[in-house]
Protein backbone atom coordinates (compact mmCIF):
# COMPACT_ATOMS: atom_id res chain seq x y z
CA UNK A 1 0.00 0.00 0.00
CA UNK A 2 1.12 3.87 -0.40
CA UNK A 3 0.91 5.95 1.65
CA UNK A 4 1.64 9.69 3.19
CA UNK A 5 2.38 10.58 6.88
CA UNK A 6 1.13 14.49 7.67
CA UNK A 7 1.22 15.68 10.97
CA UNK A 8 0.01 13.06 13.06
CA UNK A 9 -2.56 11.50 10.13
CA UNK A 10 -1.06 8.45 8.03
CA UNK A 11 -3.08 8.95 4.06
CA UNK A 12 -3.31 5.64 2.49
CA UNK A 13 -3.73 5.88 -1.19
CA UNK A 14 -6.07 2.44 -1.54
CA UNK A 15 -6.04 0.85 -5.21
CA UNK A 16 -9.05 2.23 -6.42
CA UNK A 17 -7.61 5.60 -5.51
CA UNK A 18 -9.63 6.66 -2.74
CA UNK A 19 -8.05 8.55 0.14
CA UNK A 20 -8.28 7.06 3.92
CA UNK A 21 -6.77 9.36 6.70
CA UNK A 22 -5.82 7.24 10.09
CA UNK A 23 -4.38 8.23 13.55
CA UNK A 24 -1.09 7.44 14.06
CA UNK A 25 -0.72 5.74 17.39
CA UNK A 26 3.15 4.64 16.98
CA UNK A 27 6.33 4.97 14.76
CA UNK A 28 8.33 2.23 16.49
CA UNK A 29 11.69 1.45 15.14
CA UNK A 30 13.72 -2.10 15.88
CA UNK A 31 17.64 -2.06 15.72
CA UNK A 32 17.40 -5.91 16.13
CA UNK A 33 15.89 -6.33 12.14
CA UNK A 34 16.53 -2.77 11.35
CA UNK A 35 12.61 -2.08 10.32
CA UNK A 36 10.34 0.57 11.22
CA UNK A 37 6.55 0.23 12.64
CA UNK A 38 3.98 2.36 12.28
CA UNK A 39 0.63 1.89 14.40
CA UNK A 40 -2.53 3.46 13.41
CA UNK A 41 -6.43 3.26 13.79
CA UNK A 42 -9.38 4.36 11.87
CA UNK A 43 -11.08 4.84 15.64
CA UNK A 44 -13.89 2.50 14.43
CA UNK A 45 -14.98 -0.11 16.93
CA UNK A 46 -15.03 -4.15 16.80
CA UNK A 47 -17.88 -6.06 17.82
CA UNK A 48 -16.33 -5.98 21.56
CA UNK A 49 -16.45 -2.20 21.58
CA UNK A 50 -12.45 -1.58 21.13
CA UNK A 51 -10.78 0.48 18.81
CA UNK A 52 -9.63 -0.91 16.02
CA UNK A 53 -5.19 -0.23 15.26
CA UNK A 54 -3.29 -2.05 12.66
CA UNK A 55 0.36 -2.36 12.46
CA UNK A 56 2.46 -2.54 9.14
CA UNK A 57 6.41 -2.30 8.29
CA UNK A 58 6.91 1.27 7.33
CA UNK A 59 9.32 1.70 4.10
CA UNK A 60 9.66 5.10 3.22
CA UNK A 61 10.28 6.49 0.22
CA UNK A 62 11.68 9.33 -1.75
CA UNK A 63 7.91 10.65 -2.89
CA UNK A 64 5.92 8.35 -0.51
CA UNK A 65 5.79 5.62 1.40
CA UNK A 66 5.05 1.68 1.16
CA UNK A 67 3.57 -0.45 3.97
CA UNK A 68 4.09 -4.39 3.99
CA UNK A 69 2.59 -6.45 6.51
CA UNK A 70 3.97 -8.06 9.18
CA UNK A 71 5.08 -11.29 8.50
CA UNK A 72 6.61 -12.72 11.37
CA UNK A 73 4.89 -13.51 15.34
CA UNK A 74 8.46 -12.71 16.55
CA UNK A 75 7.18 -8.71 14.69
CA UNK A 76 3.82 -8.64 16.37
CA UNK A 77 5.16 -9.29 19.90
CA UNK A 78 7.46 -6.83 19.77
CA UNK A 79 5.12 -4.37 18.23
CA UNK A 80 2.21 -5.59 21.36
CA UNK A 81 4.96 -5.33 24.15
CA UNK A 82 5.79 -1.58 23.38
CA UNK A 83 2.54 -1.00 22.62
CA UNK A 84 1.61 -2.11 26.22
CA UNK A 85 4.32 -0.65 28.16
CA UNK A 86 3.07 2.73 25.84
CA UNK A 87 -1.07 2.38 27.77
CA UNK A 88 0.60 1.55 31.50
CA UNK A 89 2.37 5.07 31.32
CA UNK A 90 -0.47 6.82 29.92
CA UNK A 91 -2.84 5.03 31.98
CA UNK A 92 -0.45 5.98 35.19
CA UNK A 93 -0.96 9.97 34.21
């Protein structure tokens, strides 16, 4: 997918050309695989009543940027472990 960061709003150019603006939650880099994370959410909720966030490798660009999904469960704990220390300190102001 391509995509443009502004601000705080990640614009993700879908295929048929539409527009979607998100909230970006995260920009989480890893030395370990030398990749960088960005978290965002659409603030639409799931059938439990939480908000929805999705997580993709950010590769940016010279004009834009590309986000490729997250391919490994070694990824998506690291991503959900930062993510979690990230709501105990807001959730301790």
């Amino acid at each position: 997918m391509k995509s443009d960061i502004k601000d705080n709003l990640l614009i993700v150019k879908e295929d048929n050309g539409n527009e979607k603006e998100y909230e970006i939650i995260a920009k989480i880099s890893s030395e370990e695989n030398k990749k960088e994370y960005i978290v965002f959410t659409d603030n639409e909720l799931d059938e439990d009543g939480c908000v929805m966030t999705y997580a993709y490798v950010l590769n940016k660009g010279i004009k834009d940027n590309s986000l490729y999904p997250i391919e490994t469960d070694e990824e998506y704990e690291f991503i959900e472990k930062l993510l979690a220390n990230l709501d105990s300190k807001i959730n301790e102001e």
